[in-house]
C-alpha atoms as a PDB file:
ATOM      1  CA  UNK A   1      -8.887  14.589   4.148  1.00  0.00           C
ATOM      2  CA  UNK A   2      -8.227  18.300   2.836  1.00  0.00           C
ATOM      3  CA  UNK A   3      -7.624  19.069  -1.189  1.00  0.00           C
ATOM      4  CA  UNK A   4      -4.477  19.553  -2.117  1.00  0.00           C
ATOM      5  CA  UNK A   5      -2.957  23.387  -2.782  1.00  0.00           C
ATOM      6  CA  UNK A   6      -0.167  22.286  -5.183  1.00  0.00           C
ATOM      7  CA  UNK A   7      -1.383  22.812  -9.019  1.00  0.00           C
ATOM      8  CA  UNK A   8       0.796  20.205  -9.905  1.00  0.00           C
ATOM      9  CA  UNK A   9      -1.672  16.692 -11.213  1.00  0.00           C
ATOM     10  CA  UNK A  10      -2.355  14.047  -8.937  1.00  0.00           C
ATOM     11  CA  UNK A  11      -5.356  12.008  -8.386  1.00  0.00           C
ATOM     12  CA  UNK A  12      -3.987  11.297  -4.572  1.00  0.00           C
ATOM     13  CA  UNK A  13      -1.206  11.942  -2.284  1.00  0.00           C
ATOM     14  CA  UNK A  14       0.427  10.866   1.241  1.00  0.00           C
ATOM     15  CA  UNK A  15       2.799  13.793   2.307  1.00  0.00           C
ATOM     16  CA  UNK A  16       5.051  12.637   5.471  1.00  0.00           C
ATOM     17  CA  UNK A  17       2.450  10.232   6.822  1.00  0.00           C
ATOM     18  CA  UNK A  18       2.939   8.536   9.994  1.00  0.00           C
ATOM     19  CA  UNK A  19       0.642   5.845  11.519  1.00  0.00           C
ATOM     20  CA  UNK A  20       0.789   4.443  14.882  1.00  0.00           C
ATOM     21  CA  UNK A  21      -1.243   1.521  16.401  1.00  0.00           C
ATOM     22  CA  UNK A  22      -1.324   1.336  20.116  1.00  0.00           C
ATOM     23  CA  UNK A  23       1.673   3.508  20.198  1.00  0.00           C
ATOM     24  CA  UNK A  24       3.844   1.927  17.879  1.00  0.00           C
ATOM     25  CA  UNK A  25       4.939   3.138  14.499  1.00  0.00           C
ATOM     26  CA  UNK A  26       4.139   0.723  11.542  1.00  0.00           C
ATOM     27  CA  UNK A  27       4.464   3.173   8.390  1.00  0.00           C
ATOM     28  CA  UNK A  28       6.628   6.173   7.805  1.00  0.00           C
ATOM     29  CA  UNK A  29       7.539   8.844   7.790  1.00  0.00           C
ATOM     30  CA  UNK A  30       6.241   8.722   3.734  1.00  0.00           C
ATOM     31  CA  UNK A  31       5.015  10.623   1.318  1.00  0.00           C
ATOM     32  CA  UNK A  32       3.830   9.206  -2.068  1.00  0.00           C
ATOM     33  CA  UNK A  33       1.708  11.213  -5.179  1.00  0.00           C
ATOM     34  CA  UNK A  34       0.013   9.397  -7.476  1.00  0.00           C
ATOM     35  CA  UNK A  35      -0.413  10.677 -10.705  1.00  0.00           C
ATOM     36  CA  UNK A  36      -3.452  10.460 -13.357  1.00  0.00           C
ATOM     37  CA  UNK A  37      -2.718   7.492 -15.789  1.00  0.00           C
ATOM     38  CA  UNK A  38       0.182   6.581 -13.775  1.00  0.00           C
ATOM     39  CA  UNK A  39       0.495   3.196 -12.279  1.00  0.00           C
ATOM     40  CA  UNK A  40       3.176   2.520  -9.621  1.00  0.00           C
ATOM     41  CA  UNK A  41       4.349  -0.658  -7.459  1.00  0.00           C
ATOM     42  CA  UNK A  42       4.802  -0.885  -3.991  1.00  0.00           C
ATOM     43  CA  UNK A  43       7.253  -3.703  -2.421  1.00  0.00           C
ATOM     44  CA  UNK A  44       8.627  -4.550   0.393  1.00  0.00           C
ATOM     45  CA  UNK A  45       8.890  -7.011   3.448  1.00  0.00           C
ATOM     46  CA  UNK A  46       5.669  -8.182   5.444  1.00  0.00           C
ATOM     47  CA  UNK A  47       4.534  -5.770   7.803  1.00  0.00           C
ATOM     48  CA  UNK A  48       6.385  -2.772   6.451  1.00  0.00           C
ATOM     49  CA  UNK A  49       2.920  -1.116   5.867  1.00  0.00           C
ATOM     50  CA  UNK A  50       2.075  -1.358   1.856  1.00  0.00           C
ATOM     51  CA  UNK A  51      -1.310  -1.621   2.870  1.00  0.00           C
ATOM     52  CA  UNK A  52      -1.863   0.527   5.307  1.00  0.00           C
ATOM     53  CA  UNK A  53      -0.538   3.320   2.785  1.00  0.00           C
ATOM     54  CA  UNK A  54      -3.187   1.706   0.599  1.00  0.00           C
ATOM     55  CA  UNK A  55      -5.771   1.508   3.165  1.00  0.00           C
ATOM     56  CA  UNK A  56      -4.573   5.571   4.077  1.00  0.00           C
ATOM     57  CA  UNK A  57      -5.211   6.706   0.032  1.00  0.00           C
ATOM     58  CA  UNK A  58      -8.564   5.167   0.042  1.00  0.00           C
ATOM     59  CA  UNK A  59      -9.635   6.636   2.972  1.00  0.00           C
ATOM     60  CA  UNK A  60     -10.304   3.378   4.743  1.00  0.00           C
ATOM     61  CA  UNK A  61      -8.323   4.984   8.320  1.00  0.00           C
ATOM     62  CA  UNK A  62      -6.577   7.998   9.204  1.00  0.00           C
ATOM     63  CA  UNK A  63      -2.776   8.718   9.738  1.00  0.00           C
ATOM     64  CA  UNK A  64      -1.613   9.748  12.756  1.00  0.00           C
ATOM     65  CA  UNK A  65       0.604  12.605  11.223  1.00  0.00           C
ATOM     66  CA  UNK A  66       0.997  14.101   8.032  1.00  0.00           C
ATOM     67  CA  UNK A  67      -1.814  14.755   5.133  1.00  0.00           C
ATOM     68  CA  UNK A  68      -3.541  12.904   2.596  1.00  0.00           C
ATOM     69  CA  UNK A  69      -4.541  14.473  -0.036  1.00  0.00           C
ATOM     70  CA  UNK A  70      -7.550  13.049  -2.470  1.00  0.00           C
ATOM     71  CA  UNK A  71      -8.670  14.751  -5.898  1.00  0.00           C
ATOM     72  CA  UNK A  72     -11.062  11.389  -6.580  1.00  0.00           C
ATOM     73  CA  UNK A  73     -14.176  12.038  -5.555  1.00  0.00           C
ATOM     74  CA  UNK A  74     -16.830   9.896  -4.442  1.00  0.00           C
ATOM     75  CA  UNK A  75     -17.312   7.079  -6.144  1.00  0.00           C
ATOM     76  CA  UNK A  76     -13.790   7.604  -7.954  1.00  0.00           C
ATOM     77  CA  UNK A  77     -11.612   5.716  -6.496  1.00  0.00           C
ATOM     78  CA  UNK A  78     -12.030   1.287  -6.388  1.00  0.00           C
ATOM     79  CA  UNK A  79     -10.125  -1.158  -4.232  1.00  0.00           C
ATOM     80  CA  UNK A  80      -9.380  -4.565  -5.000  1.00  0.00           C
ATOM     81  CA  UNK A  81      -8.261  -7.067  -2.044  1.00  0.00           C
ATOM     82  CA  UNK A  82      -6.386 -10.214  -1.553  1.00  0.00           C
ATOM     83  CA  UNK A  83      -9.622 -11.807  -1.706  1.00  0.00           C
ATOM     84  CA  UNK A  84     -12.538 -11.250  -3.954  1.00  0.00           C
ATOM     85  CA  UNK A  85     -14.920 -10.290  -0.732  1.00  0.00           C
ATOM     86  CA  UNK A  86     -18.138 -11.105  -3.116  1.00  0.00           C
ATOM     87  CA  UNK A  87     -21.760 -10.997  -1.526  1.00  0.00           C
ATOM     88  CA  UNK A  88     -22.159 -15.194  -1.541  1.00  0.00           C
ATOM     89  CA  UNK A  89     -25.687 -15.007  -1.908  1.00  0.00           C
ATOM     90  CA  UNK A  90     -25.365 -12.556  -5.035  1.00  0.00           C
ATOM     91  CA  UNK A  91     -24.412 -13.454  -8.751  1.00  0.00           C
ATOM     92  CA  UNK A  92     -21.392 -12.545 -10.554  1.00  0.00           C
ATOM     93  CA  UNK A  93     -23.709  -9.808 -12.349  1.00  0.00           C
ATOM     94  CA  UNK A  94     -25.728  -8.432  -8.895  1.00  0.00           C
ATOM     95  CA  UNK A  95     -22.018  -7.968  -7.175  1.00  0.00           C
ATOM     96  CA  UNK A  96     -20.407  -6.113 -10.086  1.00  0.00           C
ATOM     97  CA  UNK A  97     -23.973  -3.930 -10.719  1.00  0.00           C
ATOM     98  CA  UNK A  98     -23.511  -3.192  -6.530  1.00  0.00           C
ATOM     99  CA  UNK A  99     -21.289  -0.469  -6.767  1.00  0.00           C
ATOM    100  CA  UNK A 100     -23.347   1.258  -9.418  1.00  0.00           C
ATOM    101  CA  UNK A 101     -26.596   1.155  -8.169  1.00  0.00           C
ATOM    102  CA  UNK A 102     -25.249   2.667  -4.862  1.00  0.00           C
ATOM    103  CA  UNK A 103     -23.618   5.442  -6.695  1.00  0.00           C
ATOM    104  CA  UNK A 104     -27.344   6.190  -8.038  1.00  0.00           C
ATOM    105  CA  UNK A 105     -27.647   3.872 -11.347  1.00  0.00           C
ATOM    106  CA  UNK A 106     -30.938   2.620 -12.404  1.00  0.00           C
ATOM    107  CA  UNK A 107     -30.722  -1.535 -12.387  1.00  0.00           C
ATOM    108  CA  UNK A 108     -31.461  -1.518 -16.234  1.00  0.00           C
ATOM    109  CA  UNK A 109     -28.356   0.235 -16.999  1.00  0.00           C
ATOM    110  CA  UNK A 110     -26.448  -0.800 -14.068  1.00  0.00           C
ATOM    111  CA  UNK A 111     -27.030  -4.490 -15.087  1.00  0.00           C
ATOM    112  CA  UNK A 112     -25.993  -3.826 -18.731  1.00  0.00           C
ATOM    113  CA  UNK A 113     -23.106  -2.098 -17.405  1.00  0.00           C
ATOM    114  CA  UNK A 114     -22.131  -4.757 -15.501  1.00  0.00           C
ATOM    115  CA  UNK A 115     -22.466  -7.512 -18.099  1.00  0.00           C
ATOM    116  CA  UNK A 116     -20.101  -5.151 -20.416  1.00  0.00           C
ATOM    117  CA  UNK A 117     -17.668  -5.025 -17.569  1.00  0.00           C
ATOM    118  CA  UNK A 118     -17.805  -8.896 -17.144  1.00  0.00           C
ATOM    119  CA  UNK A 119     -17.714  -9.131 -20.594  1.00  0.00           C
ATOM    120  CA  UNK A 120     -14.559  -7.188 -20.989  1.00  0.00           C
ATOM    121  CA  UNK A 121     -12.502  -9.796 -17.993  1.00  0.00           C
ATOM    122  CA  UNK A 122     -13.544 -12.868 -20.049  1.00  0.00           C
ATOM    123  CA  UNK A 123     -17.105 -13.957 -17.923  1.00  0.00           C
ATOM    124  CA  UNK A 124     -19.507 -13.450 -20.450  1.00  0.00           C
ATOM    125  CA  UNK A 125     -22.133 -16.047 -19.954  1.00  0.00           C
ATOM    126  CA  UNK A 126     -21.147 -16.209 -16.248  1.00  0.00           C
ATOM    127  CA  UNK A 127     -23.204 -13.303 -15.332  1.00  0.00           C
ATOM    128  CA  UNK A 128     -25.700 -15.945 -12.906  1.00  0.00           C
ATOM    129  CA  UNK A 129     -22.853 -17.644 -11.313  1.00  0.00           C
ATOM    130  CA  UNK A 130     -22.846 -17.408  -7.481  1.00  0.00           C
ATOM    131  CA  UNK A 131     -19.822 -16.833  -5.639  1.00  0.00           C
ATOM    132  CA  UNK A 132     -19.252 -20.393  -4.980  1.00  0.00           C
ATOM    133  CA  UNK A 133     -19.451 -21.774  -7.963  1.00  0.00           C
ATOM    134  CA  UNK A 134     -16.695 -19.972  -9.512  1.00  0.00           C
ATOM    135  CA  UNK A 135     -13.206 -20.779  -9.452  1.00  0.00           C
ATOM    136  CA  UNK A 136     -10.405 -18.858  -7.555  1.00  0.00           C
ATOM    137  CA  UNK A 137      -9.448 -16.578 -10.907  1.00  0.00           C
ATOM    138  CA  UNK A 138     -12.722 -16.484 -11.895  1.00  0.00           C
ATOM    139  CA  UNK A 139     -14.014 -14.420  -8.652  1.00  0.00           C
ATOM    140  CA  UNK A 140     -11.468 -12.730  -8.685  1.00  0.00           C
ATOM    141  CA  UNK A 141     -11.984 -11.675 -12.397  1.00  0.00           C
ATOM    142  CA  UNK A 142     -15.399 -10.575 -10.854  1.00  0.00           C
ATOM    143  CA  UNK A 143     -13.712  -8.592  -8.182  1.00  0.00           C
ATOM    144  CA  UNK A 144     -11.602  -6.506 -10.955  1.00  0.00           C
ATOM    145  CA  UNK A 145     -14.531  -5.856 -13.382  1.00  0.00           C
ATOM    146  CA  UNK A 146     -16.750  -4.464  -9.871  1.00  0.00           C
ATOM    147  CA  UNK A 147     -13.529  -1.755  -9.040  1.00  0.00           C
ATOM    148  CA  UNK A 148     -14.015  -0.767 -13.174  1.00  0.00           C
ATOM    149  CA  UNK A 149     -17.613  -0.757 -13.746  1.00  0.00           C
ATOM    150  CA  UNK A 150     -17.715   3.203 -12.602  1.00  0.00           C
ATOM    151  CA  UNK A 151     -14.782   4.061 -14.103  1.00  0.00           C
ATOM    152  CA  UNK A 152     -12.371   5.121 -11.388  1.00  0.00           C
ATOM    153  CA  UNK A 153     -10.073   8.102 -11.421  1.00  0.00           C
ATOM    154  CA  UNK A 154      -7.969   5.597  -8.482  1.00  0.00           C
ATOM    155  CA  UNK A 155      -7.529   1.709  -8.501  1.00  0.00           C
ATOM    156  CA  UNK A 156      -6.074   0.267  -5.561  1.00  0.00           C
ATOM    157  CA  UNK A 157      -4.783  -3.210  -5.841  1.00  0.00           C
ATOM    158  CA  UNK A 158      -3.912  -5.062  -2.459  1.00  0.00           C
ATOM    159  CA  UNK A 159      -1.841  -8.474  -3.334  1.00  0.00           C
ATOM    160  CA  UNK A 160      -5.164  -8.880  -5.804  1.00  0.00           C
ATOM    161  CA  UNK A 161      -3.269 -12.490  -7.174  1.00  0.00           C
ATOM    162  CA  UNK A 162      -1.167 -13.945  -3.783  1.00  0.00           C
ATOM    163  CA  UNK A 163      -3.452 -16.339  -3.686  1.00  0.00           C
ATOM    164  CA  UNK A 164      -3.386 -17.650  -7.200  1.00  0.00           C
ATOM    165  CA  UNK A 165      -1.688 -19.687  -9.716  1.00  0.00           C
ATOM    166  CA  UNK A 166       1.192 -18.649 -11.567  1.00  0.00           C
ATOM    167  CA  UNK A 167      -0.556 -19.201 -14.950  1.00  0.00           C
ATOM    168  CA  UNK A 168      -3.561 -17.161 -13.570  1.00  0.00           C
ATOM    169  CA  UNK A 169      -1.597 -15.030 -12.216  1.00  0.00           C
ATOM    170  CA  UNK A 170       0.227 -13.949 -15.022  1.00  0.00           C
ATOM    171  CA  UNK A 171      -3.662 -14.245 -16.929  1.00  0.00           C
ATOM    172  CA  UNK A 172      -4.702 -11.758 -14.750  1.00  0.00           C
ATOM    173  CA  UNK A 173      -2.069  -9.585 -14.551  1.00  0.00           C
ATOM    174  CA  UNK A 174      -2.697  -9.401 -18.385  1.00  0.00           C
ATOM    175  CA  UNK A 175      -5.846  -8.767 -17.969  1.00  0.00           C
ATOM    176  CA  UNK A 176      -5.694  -6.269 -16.046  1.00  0.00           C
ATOM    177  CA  UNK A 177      -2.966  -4.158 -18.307  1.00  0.00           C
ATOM    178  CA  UNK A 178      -5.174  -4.411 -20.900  1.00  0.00           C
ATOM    179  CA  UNK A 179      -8.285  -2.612 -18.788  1.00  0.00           C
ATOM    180  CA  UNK A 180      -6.111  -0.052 -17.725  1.00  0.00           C
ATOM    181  CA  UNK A 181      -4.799   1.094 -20.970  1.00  0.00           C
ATOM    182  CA  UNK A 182      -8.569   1.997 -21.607  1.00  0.00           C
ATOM    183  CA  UNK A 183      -9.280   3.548 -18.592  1.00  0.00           C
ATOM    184  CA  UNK A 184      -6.172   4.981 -17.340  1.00  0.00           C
ATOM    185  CA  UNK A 185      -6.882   5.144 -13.549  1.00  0.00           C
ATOM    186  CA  UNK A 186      -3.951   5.764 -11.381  1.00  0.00           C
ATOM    187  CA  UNK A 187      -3.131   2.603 -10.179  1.00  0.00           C
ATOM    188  CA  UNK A 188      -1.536   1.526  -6.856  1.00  0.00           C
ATOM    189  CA  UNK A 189      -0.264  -2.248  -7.083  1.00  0.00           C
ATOM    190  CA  UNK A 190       0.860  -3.759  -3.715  1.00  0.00           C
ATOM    191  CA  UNK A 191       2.789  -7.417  -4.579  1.00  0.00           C
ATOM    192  CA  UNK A 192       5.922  -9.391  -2.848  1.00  0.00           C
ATOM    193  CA  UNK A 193       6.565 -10.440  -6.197  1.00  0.00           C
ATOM    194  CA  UNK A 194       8.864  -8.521  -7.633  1.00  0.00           C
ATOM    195  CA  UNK A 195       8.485  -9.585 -11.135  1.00  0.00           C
ATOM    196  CA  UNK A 196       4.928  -8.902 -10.965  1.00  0.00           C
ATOM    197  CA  UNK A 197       5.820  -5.231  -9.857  1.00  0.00           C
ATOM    198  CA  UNK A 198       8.100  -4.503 -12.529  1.00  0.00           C
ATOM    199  CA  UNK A 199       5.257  -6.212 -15.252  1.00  0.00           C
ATOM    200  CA  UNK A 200       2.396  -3.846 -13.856  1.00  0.00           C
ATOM    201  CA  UNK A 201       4.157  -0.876 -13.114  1.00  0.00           C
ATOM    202  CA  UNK A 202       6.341   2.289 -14.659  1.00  0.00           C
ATOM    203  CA  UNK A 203       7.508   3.111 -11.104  1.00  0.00           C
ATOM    204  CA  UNK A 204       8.506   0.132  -8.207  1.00  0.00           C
ATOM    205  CA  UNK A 205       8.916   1.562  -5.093  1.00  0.00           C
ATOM    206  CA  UNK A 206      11.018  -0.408  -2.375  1.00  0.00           C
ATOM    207  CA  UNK A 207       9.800  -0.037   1.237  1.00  0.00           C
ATOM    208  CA  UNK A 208      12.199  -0.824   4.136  1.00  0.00           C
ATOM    209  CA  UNK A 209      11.014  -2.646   7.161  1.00  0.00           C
ATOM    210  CA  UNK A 210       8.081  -1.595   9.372  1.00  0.00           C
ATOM    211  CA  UNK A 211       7.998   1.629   9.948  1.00  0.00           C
ATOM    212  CA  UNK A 212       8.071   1.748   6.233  1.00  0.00           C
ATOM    213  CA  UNK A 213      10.141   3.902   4.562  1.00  0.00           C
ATOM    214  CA  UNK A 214      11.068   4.506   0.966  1.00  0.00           C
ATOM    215  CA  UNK A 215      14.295   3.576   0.128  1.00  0.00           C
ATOM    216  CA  UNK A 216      14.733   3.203  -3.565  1.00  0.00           C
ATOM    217  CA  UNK A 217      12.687   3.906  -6.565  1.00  0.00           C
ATOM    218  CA  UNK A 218      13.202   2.302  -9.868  1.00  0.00           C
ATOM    219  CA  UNK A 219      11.550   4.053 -13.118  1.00  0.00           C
ATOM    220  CA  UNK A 220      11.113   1.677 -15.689  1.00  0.00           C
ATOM    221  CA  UNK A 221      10.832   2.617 -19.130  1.00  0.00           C
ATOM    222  CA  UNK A 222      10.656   0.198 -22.282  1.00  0.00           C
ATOM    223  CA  UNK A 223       7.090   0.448 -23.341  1.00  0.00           C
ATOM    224  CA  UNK A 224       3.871   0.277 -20.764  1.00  0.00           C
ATOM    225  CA  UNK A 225       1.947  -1.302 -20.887  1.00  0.00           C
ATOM    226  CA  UNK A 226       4.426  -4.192 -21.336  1.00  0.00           C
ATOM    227  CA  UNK A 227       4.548  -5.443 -25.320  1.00  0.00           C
ATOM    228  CA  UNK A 228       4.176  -9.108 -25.873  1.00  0.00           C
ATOM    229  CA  UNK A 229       6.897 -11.557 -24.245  1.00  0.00           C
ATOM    230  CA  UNK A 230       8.482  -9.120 -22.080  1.00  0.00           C
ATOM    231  CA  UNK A 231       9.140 -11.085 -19.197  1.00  0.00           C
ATOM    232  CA  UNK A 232      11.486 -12.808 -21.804  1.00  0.00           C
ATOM    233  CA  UNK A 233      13.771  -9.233 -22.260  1.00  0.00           C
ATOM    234  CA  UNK A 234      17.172  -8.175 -21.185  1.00  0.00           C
ATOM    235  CA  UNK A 235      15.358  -5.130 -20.042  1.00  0.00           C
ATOM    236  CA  UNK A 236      12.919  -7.189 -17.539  1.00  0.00           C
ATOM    237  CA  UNK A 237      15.494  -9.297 -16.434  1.00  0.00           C
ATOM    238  CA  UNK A 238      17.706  -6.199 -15.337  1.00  0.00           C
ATOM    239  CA  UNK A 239      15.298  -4.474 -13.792  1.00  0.00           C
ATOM    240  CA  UNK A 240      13.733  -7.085 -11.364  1.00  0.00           C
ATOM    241  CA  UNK A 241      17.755  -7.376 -10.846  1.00  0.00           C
ATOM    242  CA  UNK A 242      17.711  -3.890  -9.638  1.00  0.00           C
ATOM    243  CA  UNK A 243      14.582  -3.957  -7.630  1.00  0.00           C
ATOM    244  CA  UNK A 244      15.419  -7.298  -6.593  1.00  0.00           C
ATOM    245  CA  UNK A 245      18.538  -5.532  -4.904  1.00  0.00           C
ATOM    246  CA  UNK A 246      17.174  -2.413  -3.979  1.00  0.00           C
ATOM    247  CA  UNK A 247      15.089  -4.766  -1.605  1.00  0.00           C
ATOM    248  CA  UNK A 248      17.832  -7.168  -0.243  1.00  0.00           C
ATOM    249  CA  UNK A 249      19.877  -3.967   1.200  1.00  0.00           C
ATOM    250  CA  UNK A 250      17.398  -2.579   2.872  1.00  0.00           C
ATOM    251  CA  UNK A 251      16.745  -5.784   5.051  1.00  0.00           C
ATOM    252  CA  UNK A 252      19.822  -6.277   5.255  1.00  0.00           C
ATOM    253  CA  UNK A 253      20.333  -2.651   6.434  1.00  0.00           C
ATOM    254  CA  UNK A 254      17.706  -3.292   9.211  1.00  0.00           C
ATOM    255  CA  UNK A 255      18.776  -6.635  10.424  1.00  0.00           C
END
């Protein structure tokens, strides 16, 4: 990892990024900056290398070309996987008071600051539950209030719903709107669902097939976060339309 030497902000960046496993190319060339307070969409097909990018920007592997650049520093930047990957044996309050008390927290305060951030994703009184006893949105309601209890500077979001419910899913997504507009972390979203990327995001990105590659970039405007009932809008409707498309060509391009 090296700092960047451009004044320009960014809380992290991928400049012409290539990764190879065993010899064979699964993401770029592809460069991506992420900005503070920005939050930005990645789609594309399965096994075009969304999360490898997202694995590359939180430092989880190296590329095998190119730079990436990180101005979070430790302890600044939070991922949040397909699954909730709680402790089992811990409660909902001991796995969200985790990452604080590695980053040097005293348990008094990193237990109230835990039971604010559970609080604030609607598990107040939950706080003792174990892993297994809550339900599929519920953990991974836990999961999201553990990546904001330090505040990030980055939030990384791998497919955080796929596995979920389209009424939780939407809940969630909701959710999670509303905790960024207090915290304004740069957010990376990785979905399939393309409605879902142009709800969370001011900036979908379309990936072609693996390697990935950008290939189309849609900046969407009309309020973010998203007012009430905007799934409902002309404007919505249009632009998952033009993602929507943006996608389709460039599998069809690579068929």
């Amino acid at each position: 990892m090296s700092e960047p030497s451009t004044a320009a902000p960014m809380v992290a960046s991928l400049q012409d990024v290539v990764v190879r496993y065993d010899g064979r190319p699964v993401l770029g060339p592809f460069s991506l900056t992420l900005a503070p307070g920005s939050s930005t969409a990645l789609v594309g097909p399965s096994g075009c290398g969304k999360s490898t990018a997202l694995r590359l920007l939180a430092g989880l592997e190296l590329p095998s070309e190119g730079e990436v650049h990180r101005a979070a520093g430790r302890g600044e930047t939070a991922v949040v996987f397909q699954s909730p990957t709680l402790a089992p044996w811990s409660s909902a309050l001991d796995n969200v008071a985790l990452p604080l008390r590695l980053a040097g927290v005293a348990a008094a305060e990193a237990a109230d600051q835990a039971r604010a951030a559970l609080a604030r994703v609607g598990l107040a009184g939950s706080e003792l539950k174990k892993p297994a006893q809550l339900s599929g949105g519920m953990a991974m309601r836990v999961s999201i209030a553990r990546s904001l209890a330090t505040s990030p500077r980055l939030l990384l979001m791998d497919e955080p719903f796929a596995a979920l419910d389209e009424i939780t899913r939407r809940r969630l997504a909701d959710d999670v709107m509303s905790l960024w507009t207090d915290a304004r972390p740069a957010l990376l979203f990785i979905t399939h669902s393309v409605e879902e990327a142009v709800y969370m995001a001011d900036r979908v990105i379309v990936m072609s097939p693996g390697p990935g590659r950008i290939v189309a970039e849609a900046r969407l405007a009309d309020g973010f976060p998203r007012p009430p009932r905007f799934r409902t809008t002309a404007a919505f409707r249009e632009a998952v339309e033009e993602v929507s498309q943006a996608l389709q060509l460039s599998m069809e391009a690579d068929a």
